[in-house]
Protein backbone atom coordinates (compact mmCIF):
# COMPACT_ATOMS: atom_id res chain seq x y z
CA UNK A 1 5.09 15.50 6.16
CA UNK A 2 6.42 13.87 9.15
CA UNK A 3 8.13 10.72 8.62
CA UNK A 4 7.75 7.02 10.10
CA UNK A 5 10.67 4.47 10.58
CA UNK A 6 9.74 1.21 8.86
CA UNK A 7 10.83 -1.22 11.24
CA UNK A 8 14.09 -2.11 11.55
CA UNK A 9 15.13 -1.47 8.37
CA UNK A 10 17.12 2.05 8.92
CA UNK A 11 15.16 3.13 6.01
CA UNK A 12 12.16 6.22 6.96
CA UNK A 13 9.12 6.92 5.30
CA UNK A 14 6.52 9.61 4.75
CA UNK A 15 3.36 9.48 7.19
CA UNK A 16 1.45 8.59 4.14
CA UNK A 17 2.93 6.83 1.06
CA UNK A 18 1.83 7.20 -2.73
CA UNK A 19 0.42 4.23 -4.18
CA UNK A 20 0.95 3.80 -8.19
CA UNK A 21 -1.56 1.64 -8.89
CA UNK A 22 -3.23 4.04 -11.13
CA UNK A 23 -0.57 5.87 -12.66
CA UNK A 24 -1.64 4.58 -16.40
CA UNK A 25 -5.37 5.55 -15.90
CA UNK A 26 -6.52 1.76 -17.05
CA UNK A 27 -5.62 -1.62 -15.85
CA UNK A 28 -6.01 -2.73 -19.70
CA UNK A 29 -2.12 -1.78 -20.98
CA UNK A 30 -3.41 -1.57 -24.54
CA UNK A 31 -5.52 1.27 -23.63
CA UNK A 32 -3.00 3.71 -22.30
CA UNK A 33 -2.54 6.55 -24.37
CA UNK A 34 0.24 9.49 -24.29
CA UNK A 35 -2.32 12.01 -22.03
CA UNK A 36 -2.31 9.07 -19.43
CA UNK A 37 1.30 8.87 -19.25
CA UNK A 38 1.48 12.59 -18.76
CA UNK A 39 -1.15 11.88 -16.14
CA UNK A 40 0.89 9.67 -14.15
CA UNK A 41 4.24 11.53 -14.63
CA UNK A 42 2.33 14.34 -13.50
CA UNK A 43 0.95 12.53 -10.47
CA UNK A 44 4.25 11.14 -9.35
CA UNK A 45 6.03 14.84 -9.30
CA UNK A 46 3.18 15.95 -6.82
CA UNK A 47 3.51 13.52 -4.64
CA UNK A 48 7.02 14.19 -4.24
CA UNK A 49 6.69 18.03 -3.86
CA UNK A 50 4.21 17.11 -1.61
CA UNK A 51 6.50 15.60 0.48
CA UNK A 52 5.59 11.66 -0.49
CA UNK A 53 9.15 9.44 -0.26
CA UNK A 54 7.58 6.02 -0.01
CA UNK A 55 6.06 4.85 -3.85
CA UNK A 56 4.01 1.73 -3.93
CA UNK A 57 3.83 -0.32 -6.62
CA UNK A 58 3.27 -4.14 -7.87
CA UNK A 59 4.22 -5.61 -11.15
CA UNK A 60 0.82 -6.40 -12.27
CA UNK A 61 -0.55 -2.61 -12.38
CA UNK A 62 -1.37 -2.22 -15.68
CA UNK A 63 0.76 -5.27 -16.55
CA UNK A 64 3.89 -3.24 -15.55
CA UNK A 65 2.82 0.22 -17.11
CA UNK A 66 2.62 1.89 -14.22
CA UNK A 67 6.30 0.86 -12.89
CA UNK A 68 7.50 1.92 -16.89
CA UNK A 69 6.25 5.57 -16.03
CA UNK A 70 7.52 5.42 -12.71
CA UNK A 71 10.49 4.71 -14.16
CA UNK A 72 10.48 7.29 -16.94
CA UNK A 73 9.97 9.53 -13.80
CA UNK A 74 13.50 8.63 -12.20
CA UNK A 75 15.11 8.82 -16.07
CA UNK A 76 13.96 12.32 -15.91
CA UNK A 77 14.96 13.49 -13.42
CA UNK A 78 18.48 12.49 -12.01
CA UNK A 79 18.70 12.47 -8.52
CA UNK A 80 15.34 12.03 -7.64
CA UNK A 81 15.57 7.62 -7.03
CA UNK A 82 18.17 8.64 -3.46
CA UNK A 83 15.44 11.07 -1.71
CA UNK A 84 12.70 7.79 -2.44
CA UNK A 85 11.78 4.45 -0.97
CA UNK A 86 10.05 1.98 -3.92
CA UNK A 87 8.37 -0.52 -2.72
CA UNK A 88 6.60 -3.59 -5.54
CA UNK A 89 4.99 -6.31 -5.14
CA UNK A 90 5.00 -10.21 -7.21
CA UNK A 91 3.11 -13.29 -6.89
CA UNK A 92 0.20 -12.90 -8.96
CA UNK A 93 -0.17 -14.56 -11.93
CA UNK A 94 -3.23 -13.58 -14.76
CA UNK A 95 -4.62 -15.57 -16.87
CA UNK A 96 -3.78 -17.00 -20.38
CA UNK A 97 -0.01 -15.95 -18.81
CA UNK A 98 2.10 -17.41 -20.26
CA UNK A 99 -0.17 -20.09 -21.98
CA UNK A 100 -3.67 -19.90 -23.38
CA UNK A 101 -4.52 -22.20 -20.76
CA UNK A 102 -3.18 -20.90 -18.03
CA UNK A 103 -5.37 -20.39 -15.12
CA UNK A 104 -4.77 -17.18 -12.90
CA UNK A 105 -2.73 -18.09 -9.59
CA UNK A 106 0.07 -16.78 -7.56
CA UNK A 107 3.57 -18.21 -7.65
CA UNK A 108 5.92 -17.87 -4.69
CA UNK A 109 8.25 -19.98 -6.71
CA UNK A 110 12.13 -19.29 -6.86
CA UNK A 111 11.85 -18.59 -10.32
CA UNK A 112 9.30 -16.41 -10.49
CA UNK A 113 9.78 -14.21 -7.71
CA UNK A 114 13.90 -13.82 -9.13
CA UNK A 115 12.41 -13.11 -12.42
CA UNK A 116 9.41 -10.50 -11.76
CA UNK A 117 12.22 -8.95 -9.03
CA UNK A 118 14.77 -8.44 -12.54
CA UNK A 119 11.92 -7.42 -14.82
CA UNK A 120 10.41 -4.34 -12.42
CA UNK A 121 14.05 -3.32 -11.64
CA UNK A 122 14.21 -2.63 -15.59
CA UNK A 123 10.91 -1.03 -15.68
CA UNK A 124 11.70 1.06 -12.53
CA UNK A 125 14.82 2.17 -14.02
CA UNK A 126 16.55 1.39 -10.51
CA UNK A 127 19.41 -0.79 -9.59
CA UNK A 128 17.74 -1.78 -6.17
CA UNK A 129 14.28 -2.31 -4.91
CA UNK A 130 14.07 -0.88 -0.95
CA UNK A 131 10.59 -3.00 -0.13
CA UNK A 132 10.04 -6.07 -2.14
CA UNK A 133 6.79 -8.01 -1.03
CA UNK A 134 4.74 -11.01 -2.01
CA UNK A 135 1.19 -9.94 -2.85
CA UNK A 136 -0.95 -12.34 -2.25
CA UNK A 137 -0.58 -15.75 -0.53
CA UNK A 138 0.50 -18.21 -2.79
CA UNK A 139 -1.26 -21.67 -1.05
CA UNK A 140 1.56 -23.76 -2.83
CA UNK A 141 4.66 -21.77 -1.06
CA UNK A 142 7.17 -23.32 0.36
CA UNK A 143 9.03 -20.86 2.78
CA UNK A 144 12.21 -22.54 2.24
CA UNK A 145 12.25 -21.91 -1.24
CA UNK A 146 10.72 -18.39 -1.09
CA UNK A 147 13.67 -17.62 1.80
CA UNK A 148 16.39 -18.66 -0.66
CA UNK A 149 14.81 -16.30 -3.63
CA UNK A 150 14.85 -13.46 -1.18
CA UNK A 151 18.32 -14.34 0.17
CA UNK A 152 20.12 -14.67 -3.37
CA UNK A 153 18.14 -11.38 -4.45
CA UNK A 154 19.08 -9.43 -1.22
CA UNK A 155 22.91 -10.67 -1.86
CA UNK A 156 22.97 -9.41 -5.01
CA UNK A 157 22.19 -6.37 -3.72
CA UNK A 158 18.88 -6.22 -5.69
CA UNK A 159 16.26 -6.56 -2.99
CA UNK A 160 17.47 -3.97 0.26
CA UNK A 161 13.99 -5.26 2.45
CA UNK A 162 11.28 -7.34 1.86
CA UNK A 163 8.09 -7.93 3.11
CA UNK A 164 4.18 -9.27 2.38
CA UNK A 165 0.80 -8.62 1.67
CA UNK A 166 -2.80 -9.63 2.79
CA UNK A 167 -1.22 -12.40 4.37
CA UNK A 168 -2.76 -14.21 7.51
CA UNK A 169 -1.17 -14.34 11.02
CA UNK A 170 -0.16 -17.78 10.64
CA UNK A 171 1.47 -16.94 6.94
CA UNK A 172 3.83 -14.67 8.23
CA UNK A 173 4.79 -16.98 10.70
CA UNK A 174 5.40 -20.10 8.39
CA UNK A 175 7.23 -17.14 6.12
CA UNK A 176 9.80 -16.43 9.37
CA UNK A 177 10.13 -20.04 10.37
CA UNK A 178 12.26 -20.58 7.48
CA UNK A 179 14.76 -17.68 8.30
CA UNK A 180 15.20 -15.45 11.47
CA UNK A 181 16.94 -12.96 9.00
CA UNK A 182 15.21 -9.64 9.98
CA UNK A 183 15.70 -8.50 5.87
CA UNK A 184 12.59 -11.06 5.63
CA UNK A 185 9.30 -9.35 7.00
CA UNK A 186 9.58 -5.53 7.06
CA UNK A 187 6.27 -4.16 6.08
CA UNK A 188 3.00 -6.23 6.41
CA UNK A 189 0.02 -4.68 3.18
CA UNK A 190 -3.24 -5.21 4.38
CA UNK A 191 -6.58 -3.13 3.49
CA UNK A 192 -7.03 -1.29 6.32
CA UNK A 193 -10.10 1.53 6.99
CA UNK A 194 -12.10 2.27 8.94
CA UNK A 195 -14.81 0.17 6.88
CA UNK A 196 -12.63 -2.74 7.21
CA UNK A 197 -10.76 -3.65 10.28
CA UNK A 198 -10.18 -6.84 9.52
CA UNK A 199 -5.78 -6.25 10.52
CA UNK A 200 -7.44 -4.67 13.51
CA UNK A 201 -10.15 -7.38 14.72
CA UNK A 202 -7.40 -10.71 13.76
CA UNK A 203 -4.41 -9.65 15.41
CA UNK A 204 -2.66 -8.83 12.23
CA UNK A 205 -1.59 -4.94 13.84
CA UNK A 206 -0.90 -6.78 17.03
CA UNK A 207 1.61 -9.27 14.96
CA UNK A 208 2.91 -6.34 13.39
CA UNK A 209 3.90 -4.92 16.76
CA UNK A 210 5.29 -7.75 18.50
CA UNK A 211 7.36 -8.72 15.38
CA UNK A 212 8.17 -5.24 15.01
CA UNK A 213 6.80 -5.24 10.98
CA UNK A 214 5.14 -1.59 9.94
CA UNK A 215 1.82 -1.89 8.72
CA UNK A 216 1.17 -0.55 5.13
CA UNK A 217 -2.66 0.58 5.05
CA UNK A 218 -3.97 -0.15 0.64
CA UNK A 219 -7.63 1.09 0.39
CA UNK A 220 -7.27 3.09 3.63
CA UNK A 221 -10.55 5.23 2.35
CA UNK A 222 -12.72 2.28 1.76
CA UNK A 223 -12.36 2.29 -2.06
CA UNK A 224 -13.41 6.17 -2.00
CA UNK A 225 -16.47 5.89 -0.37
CA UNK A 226 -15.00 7.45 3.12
CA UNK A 227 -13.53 10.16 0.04
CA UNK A 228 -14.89 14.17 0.33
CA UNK A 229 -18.29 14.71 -1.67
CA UNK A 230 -18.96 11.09 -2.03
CA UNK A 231 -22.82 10.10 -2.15
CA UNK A 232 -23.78 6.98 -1.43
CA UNK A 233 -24.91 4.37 -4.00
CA UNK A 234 -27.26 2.12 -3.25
CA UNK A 235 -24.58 -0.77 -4.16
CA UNK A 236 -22.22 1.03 -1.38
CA UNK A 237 -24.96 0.89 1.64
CA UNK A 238 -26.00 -2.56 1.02
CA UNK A 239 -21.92 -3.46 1.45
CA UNK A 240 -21.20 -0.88 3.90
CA UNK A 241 -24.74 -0.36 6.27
CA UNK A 242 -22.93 1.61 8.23
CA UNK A 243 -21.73 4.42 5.84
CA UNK A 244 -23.97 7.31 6.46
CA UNK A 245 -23.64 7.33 10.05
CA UNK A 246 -19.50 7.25 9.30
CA UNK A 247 -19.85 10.00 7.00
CA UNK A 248 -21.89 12.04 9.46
CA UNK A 249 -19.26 11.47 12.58
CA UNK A 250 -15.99 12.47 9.70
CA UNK A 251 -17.90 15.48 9.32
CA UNK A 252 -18.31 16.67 11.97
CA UNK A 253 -14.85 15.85 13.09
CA UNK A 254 -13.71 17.39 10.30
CA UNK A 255 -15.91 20.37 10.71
CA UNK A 256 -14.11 20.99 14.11
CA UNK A 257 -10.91 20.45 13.28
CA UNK A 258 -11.11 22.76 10.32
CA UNK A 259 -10.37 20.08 7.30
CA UNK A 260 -12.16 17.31 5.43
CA UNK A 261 -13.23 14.19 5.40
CA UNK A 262 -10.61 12.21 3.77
CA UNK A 263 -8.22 13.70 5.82
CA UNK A 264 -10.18 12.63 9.58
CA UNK A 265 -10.45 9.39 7.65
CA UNK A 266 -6.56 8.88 7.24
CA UNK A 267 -6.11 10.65 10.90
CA UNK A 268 -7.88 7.40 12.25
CA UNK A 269 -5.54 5.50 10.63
CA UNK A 270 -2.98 7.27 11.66
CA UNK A 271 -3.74 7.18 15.15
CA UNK A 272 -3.07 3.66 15.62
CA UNK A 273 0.00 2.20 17.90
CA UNK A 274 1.13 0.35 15.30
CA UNK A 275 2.64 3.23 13.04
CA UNK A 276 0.24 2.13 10.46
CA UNK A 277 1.46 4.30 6.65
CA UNK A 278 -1.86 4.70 4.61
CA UNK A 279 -1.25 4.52 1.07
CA UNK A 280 -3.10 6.85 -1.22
CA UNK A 281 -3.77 6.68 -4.71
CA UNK A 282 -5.42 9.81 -6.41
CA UNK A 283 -3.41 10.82 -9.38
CA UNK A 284 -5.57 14.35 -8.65
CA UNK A 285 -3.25 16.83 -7.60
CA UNK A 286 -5.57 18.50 -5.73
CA UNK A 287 -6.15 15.95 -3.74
CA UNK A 288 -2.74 14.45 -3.76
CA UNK A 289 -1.42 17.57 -1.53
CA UNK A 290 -4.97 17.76 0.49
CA UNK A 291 -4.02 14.61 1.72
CA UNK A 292 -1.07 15.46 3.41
CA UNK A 293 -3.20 17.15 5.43
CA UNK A 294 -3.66 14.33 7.63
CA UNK A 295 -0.34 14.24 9.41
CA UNK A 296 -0.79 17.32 11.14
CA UNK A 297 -4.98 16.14 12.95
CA UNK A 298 -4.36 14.80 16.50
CA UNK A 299 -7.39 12.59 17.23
CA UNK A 300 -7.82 12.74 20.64
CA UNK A 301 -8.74 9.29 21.88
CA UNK A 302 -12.95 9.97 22.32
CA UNK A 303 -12.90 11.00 18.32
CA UNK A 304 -10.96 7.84 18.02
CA UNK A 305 -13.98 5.87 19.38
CA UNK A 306 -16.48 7.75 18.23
CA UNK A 307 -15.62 7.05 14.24
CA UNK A 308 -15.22 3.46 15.73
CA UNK A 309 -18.41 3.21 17.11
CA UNK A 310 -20.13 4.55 13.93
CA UNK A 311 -18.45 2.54 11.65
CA UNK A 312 -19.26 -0.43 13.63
CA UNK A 313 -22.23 -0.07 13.99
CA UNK A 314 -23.06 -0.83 17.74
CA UNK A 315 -21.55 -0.42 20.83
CA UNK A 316 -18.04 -2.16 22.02
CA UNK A 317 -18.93 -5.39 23.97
């Protein structure tokens, strides 16, 4: 694949990254058996042949499973940790954690962001994060406090970049007010499809280019439904009205340009000014390399407009 700079940062990633979310097959840790973890070993190595170098993670998939086999990944194979950039997320909080009465939350605090930082280094099996974010806004955070976290973390040499996700426009600016360090706001998450536009409509993606942050796209095929073969549900159309007519115009993009629909799907993306990186998270090989595919379809801009259009739903203003 082609690669993207993540903004200034030095560091350069794959046009699409992998994301690990579903490395252990379950979100329910007790449930994960030896074929999963061969699953998600299996999954990792293929995205890296594949020509993946950016791995997306966050500690609470499968309460830190999937950054163990990540990390069994690395032990494995020596070498491997210099040609990647890891990125993980902290901040959320389940519940009954720690306490039986503990609600679920997030928790920008000092403490816990140093502490979930320390534990997903040992799960990783790394000495140094490259992308560290905050997952979801926590409505309690102080960006003082969250600035001197990510200060003694980066001086320690634990954190290289960090970064946030699903935050608002006017999050990432109390975030920068407290520090005009640039280590602060890399990468901005956001779900980002052509179902949702949400980063598009806001002026998140605008924010991201003035402040010179690279957009990382989660959910950039709509939760599967913009996936190849998909039917839709009934459940799917009443959330998405405007899914048939989407799947019609990816077709028959994707008819013309000789691939599929997935692939037109994370072209869209792609397309975008703001050097958005889609992450992906099949652990199907098959479609782990298909993927890939999508770094080499150049949308011209009446394509562009026309998948617009249909996922909208009716015409520009």
């Amino acid at each position: 694949m082609k690669t993207r700079a993540i903004a200034h940062t030095g560091l350069e990633s794959s046009s699409l990254a992998y994301g690990c979310w579903r490395l252990a097959g379950t979100w329910d840790h007790s449930k994960v058996t030896p074929a999963d973890l061969q699953r998600g070993i299996k999954a990792v190595l293929t995205a890296y042949d594949a020509g993946y170098t950016l791995f997306d993670h966050a500690d609470i998939y499968c309460s830190g499973v999937a950054e163990t086999i990540f990390g069994q990944v690395l032990s494995e194979n020596p070498g491997l940790r210099e040609k990647m950039v890891i990125a993980t997320k902290c901040g959320i909080r389940f519940r009954s954690v720690p306490n039986p009465d503990s609600p679920q939350r997030y928790d920008f605090s000092a403490e816990h962001i140093i502490r979930s930082c320390e534990e997903s280094l040992v799960r990783l099996n790394t000495d140094v994060i490259d992308l560290y974010q905050l997952h979801r806004p926590d409505y309690l955070m102080n960006p003082e406090e969250i600035a001197e976290a990510f200060t003694k973390l980066h001086q320690k040499g634990k954190v290289r970049f960090f970064g946030v996700s699903n935050f608002t426009a006017s999050q990432v600016d109390l975030l920068k007010s407290a520090s005009s360090d640039i280590h602060f706001t890399s990468v901005h998450q956001v779900e980002i499809s052509l179902l949702n536009r949400y980063a598009m409509e806001t002026g998140l993606l605008d924010q991201c280019q003035i402040q010179q942050m690279t957009p990382l796209a989660w959910s950039p095929l709509a939760g599967g439904v913009l996936g190849d073969g998909y039917t839709p549900t009934e459940e799917a159309l009443e959330k998405f009205p405007t899914l048939k007519e989407t799947h019609r115009v990816l077709d028959e993009i994707a008819h013309e340009q000789q691939t599929t629909r997935s692939v037109i799907a994370l072209a869209w993306l792609l397309r975008h000014p703001s050097k958005i990186i889609p992450i992906v998270g099949s652990i199907n090989p098959e479609r782990i390399r298909q993927f890939t595919q999508a770094d080499e379809v150049n949308l011209s801009r009446e394509e562009w407009y026309k998948l617009l259009l249909a996922a909208r739903g009716e015409p520009l203003p």
